[in-house]
C-alpha atoms as a PDB file:
ATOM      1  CA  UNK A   1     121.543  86.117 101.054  1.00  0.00           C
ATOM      2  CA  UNK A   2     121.370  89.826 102.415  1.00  0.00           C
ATOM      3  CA  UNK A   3     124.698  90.663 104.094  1.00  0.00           C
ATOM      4  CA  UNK A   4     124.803  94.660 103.691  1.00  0.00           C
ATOM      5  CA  UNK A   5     122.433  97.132 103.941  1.00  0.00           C
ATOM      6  CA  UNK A   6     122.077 100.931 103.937  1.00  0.00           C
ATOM      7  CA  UNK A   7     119.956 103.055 106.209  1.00  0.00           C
ATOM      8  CA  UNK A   8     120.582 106.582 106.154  1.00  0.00           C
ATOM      9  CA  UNK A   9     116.978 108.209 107.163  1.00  0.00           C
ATOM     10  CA  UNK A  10     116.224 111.240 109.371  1.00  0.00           C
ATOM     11  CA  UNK A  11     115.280 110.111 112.399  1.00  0.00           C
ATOM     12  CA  UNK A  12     111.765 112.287 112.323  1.00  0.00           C
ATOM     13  CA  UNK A  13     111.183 110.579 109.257  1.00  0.00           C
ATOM     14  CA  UNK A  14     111.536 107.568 110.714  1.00  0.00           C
ATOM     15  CA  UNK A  15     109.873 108.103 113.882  1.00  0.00           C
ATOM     16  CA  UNK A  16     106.528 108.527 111.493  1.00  0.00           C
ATOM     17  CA  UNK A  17     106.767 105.844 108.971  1.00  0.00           C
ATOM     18  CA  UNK A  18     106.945 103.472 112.338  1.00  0.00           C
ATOM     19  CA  UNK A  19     104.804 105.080 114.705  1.00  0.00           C
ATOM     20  CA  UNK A  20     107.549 105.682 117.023  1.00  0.00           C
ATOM     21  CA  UNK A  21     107.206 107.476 120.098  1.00  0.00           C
ATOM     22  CA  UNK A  22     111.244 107.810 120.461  1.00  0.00           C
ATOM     23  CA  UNK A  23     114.175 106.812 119.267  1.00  0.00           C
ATOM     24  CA  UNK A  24     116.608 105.614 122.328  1.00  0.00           C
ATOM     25  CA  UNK A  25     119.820 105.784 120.989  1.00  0.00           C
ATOM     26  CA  UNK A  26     121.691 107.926 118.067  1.00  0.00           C
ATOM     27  CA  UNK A  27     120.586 107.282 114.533  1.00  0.00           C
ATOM     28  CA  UNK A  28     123.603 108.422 112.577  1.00  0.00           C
ATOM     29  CA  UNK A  29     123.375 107.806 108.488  1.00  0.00           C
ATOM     30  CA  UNK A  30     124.747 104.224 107.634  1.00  0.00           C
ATOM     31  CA  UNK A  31     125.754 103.205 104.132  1.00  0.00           C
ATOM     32  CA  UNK A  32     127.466 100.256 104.664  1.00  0.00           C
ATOM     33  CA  UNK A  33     125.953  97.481 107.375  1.00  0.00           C
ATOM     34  CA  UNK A  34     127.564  94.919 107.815  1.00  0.00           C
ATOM     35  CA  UNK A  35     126.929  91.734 109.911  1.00  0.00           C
ATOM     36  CA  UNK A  36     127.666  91.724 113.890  1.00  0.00           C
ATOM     37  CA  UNK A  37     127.333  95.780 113.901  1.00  0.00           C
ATOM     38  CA  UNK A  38     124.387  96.643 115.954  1.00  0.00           C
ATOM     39  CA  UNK A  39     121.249  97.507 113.344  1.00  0.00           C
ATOM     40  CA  UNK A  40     117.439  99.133 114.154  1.00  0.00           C
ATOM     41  CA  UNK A  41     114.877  96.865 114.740  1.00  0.00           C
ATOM     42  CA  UNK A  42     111.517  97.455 116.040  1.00  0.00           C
ATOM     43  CA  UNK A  43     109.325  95.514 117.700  1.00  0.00           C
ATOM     44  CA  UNK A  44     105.840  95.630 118.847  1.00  0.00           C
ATOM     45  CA  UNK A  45     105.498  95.759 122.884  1.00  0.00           C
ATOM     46  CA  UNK A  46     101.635  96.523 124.282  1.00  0.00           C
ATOM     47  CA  UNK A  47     100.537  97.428 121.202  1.00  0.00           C
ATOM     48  CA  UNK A  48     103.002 100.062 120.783  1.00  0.00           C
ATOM     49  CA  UNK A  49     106.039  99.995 117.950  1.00  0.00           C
ATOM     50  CA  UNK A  50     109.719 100.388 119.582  1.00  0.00           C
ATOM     51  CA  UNK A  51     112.758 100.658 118.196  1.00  0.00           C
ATOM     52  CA  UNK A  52     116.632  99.753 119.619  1.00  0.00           C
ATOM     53  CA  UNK A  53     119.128  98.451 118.959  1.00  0.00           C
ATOM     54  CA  UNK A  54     120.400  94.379 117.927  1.00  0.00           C
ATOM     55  CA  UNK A  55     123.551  92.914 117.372  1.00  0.00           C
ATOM     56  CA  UNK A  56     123.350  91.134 113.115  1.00  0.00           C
ATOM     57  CA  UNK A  57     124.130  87.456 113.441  1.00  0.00           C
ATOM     58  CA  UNK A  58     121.744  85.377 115.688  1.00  0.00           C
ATOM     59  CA  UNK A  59     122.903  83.446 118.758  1.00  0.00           C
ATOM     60  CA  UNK A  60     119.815  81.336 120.178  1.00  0.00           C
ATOM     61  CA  UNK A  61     119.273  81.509 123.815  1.00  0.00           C
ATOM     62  CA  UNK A  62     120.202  78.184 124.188  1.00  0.00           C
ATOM     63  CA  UNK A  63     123.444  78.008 122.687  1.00  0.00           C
ATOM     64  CA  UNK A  64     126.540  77.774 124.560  1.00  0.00           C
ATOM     65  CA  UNK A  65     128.543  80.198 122.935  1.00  0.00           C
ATOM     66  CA  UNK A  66     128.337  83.203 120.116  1.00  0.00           C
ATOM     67  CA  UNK A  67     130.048  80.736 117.529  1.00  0.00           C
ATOM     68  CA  UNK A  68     126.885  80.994 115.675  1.00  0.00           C
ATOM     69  CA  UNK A  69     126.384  84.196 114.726  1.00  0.00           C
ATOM     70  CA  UNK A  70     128.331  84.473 111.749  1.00  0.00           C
ATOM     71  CA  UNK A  71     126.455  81.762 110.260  1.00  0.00           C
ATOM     72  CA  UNK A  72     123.074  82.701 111.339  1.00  0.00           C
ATOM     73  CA  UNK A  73     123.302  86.425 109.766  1.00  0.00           C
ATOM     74  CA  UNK A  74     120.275  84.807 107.423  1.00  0.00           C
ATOM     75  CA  UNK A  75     117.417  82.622 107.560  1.00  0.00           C
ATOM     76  CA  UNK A  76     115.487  80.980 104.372  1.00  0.00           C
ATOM     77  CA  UNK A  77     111.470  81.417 104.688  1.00  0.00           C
ATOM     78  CA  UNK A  78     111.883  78.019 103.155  1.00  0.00           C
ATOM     79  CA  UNK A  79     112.970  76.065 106.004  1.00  0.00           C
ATOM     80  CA  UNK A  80     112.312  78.325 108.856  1.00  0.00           C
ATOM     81  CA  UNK A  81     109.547  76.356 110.660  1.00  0.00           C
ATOM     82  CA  UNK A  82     111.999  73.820 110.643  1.00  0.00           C
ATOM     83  CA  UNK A  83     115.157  74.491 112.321  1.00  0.00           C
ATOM     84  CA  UNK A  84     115.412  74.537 115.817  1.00  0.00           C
ATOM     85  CA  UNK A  85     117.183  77.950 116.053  1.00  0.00           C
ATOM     86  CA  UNK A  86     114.259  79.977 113.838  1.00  0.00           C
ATOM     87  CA  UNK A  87     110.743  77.929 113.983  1.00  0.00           C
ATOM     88  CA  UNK A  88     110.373  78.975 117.843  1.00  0.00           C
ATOM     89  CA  UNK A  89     111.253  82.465 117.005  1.00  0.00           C
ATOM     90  CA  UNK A  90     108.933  82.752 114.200  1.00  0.00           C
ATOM     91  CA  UNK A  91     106.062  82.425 116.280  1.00  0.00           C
ATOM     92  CA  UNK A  92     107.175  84.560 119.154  1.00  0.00           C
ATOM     93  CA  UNK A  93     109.817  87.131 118.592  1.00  0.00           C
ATOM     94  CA  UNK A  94     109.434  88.603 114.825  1.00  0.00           C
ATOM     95  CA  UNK A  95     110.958  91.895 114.371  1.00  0.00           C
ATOM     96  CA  UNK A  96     111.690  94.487 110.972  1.00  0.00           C
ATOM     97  CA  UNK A  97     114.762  95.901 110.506  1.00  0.00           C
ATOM     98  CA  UNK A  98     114.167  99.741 108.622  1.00  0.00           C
ATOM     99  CA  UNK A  99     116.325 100.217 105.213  1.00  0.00           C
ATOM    100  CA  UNK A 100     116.298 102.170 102.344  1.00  0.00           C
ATOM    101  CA  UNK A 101     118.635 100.141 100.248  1.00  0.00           C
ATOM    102  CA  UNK A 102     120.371  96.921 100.633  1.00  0.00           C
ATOM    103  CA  UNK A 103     123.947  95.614  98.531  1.00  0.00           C
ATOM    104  CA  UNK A 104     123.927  92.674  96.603  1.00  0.00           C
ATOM    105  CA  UNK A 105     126.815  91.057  94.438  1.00  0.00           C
ATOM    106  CA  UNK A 106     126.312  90.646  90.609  1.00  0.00           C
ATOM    107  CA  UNK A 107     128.991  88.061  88.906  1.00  0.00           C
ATOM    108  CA  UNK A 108     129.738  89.199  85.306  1.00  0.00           C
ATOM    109  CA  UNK A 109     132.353  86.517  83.913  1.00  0.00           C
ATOM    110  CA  UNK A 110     134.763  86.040  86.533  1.00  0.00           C
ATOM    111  CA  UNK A 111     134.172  89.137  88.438  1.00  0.00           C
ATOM    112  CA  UNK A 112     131.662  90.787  90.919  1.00  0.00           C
ATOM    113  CA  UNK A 113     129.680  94.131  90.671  1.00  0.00           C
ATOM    114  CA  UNK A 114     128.434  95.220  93.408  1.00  0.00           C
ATOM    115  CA  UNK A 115     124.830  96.329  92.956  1.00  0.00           C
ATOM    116  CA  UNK A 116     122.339  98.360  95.643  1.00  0.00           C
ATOM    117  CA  UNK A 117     118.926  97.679  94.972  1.00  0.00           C
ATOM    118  CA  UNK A 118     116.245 100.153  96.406  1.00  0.00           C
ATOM    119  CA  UNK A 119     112.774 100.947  95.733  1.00  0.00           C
ATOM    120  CA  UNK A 120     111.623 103.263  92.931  1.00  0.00           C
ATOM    121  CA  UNK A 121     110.440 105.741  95.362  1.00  0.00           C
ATOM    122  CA  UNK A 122     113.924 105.502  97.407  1.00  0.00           C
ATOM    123  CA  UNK A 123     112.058 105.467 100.426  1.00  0.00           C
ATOM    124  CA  UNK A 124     112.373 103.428 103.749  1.00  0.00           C
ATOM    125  CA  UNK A 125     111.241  99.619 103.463  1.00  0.00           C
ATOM    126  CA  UNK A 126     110.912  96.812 105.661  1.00  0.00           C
ATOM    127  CA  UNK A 127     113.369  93.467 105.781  1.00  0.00           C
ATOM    128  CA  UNK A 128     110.916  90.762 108.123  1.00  0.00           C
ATOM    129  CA  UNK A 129     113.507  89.517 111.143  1.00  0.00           C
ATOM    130  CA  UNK A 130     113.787  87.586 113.965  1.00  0.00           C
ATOM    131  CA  UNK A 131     115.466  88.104 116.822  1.00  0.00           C
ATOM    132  CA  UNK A 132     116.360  86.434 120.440  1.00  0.00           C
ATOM    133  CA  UNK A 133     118.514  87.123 123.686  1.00  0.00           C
ATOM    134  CA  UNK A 134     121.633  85.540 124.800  1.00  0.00           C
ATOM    135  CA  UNK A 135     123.151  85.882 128.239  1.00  0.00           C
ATOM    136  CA  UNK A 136     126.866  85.352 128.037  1.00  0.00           C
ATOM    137  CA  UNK A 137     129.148  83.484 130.551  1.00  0.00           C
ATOM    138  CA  UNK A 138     129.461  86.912 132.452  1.00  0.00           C
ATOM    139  CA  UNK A 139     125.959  87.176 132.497  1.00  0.00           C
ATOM    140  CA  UNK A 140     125.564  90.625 129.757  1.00  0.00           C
ATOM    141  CA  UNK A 141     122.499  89.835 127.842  1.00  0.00           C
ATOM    142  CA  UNK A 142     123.044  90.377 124.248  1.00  0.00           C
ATOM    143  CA  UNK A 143     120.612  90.813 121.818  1.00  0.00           C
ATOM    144  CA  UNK A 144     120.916  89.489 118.372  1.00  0.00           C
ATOM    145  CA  UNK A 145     118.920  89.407 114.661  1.00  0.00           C
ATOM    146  CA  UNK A 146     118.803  87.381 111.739  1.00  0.00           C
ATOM    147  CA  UNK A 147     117.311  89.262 108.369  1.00  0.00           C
ATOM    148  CA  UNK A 148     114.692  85.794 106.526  1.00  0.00           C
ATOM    149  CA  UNK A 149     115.366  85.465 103.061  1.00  0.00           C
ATOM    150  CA  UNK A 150     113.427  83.782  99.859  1.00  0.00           C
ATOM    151  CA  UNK A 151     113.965  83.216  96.454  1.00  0.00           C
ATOM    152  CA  UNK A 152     114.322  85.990  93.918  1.00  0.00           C
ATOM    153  CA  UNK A 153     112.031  87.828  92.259  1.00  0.00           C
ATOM    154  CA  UNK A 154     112.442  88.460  88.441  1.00  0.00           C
ATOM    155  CA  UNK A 155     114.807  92.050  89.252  1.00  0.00           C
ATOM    156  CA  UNK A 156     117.028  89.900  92.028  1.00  0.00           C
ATOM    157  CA  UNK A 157     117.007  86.965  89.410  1.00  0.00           C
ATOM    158  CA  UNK A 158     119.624  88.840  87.153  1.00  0.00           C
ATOM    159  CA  UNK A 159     121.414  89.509  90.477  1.00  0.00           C
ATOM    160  CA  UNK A 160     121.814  86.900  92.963  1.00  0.00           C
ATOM    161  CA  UNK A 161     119.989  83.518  93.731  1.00  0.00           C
ATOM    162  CA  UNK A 162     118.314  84.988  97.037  1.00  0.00           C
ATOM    163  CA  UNK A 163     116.519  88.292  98.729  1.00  0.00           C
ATOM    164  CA  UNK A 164     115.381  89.637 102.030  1.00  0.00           C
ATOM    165  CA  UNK A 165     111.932  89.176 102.737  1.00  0.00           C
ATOM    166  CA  UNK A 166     110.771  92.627 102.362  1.00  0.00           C
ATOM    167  CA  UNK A 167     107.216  92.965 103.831  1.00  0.00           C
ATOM    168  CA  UNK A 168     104.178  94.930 102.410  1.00  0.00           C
ATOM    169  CA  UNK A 169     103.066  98.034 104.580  1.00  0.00           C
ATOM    170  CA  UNK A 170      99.933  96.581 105.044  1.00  0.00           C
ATOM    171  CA  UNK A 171     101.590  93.228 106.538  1.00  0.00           C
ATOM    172  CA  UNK A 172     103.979  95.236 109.152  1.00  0.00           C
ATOM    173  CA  UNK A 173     101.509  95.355 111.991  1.00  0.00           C
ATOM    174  CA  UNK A 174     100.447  91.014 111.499  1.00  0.00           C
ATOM    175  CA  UNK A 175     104.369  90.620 111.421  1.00  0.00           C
ATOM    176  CA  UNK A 176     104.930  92.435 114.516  1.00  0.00           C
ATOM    177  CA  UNK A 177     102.067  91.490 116.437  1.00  0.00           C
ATOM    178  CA  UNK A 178     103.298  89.345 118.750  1.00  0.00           C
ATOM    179  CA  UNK A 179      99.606  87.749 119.738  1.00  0.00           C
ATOM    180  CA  UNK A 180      99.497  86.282 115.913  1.00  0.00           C
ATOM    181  CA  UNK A 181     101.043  82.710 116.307  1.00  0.00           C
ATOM    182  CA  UNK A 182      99.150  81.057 113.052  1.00  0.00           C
ATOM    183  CA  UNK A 183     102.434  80.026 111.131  1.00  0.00           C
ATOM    184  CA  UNK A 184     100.344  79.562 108.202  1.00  0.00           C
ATOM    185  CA  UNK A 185      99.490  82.911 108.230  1.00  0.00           C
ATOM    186  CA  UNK A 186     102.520  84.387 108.738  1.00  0.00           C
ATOM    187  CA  UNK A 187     104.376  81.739 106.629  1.00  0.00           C
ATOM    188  CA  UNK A 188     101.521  83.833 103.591  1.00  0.00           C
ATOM    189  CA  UNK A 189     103.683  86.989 104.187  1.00  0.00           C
ATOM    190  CA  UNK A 190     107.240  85.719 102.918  1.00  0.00           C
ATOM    191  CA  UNK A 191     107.559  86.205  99.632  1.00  0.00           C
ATOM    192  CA  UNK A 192     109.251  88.058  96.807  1.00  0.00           C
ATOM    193  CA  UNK A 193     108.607  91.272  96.745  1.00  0.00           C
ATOM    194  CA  UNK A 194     106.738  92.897  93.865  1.00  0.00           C
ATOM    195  CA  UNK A 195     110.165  93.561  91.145  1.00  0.00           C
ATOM    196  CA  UNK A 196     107.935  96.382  89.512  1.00  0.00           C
ATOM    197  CA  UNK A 197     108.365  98.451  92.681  1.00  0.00           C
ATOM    198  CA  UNK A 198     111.959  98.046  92.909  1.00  0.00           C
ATOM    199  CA  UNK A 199     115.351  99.010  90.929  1.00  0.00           C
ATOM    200  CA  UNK A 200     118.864  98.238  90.768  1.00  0.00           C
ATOM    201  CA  UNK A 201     121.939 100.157  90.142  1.00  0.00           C
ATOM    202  CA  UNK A 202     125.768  99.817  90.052  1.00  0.00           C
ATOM    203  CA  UNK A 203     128.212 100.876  92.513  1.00  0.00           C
ATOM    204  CA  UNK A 204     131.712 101.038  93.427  1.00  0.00           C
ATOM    205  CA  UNK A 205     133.586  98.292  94.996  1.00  0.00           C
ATOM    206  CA  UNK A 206     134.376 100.066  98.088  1.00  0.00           C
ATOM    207  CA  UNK A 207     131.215  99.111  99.816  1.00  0.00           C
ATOM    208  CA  UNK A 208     133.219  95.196  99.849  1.00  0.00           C
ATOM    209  CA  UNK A 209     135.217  96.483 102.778  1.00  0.00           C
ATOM    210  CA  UNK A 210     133.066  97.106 105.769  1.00  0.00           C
ATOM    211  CA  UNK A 211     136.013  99.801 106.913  1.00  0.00           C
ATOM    212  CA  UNK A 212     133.835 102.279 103.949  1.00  0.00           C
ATOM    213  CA  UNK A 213     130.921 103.213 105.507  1.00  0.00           C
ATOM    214  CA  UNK A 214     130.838 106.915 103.170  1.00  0.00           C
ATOM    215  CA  UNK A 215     127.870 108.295 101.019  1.00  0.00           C
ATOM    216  CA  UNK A 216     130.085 107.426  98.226  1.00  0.00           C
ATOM    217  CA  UNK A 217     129.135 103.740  98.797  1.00  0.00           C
ATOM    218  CA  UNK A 218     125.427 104.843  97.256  1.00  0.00           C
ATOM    219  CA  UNK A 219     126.572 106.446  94.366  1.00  0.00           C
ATOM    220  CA  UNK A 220     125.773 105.099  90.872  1.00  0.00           C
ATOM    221  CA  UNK A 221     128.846 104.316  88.641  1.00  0.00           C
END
């Protein structure tokens, strides 16, 4: 699964890795994201890339409460043209969520190391999403994310049983157009990333309480 994530980028930097016109909101540095805290995501709208703001944990349109959230913080690429909550999605509101690291847990014996696993270059990357909008009993529309995983690549292998779907630079515009509707196609785009562009270190336990959300929850131990 993917259940923490860092992103702690200037917002000029990331303004030009995404093409973004503006940012709408206040990108402060993050190092510990955590499911149902609101995350960047970026869409495509009219053939312009925009970024705001969603809430981590899904909630269909249709369902009649925000029950499912917690368990929709993930979706496999395996099954996703098959549940009702994610194939509709798929074809019609795909979105990346920016990171430059993501946290996952190691078990050595009967204990867990926390790991953050970045690319080589430690620059931003993309996690493939989808996303949807709820309207609540009061009527506030809420929108919500869930971060599509796959099976591990030889790196996330030693590490955990399952990764985000992190998308190629040359795939981010087919993922985010929203005219592309061939799930074949886009089904082609979720797969392990590359291990020989990635890396893995230890860190402290700390980042296990969403309450730390410090630089010190990067740092190599």
């Amino acid at each position: 699964m993917c259940g923490r994530f860092t992103l702690f980028v200037k917002p000029d930097d990331l303004k030009e890795r995404y093409n973004l016109e503006e940012i709408p909101f206040e990108l402060i540095p993050r190092y510990n994201i955590a499911p149902a805290q609101n995350i960047a995501a970026i869409i495509n709208d009219k053939d312009k890339n925009r970024i705001g703001q969603l809430k981590w944990g899904l909630i269909p349109s249709w369902s009649k409460d925000e029950k499912t959230a917690y368990k929709m913080i993930n979706a496999k690429a395996e099954t996703i043209r098959e549940k009702p909550s994610f194939k509709n999605l798929f074809i019609r509101k795909r979105c990346i969520i920016p990171v430059d690291g993501f946290y996952e847990w190691k078990r050595i014996d009967n204990d867990k190391q926390p790991m953050r696993i970045i690319m080589k270059d430690e620059g931003i990357f993309s996690l493939a999403g989808l996303y949807d909008t709820w309207i609540n009993p009061d009527g506030a529309r809420i929108n919500t994310c869930t971060i599509i995983t796959t099976k591990p690549n030889t790196l996330m292998g030693d590490i955990h049983d399952r990764m985000p779907v992190i998308l190629k630079r040359e795939d981010e515009s087919l993922w985010l157009n929203r005219s592309v509707q061939d799930g074949d196609l886009l089904e082609t785009l979720l797969l392990p990333y590359d291990e020989n562009q990635m890396k893995a270190y230890p860190v402290s336990k700390m980042v296990g309480n969403v309450k730390n959300d410090l630089p010190e929850c990067i740092a190599e131990i």
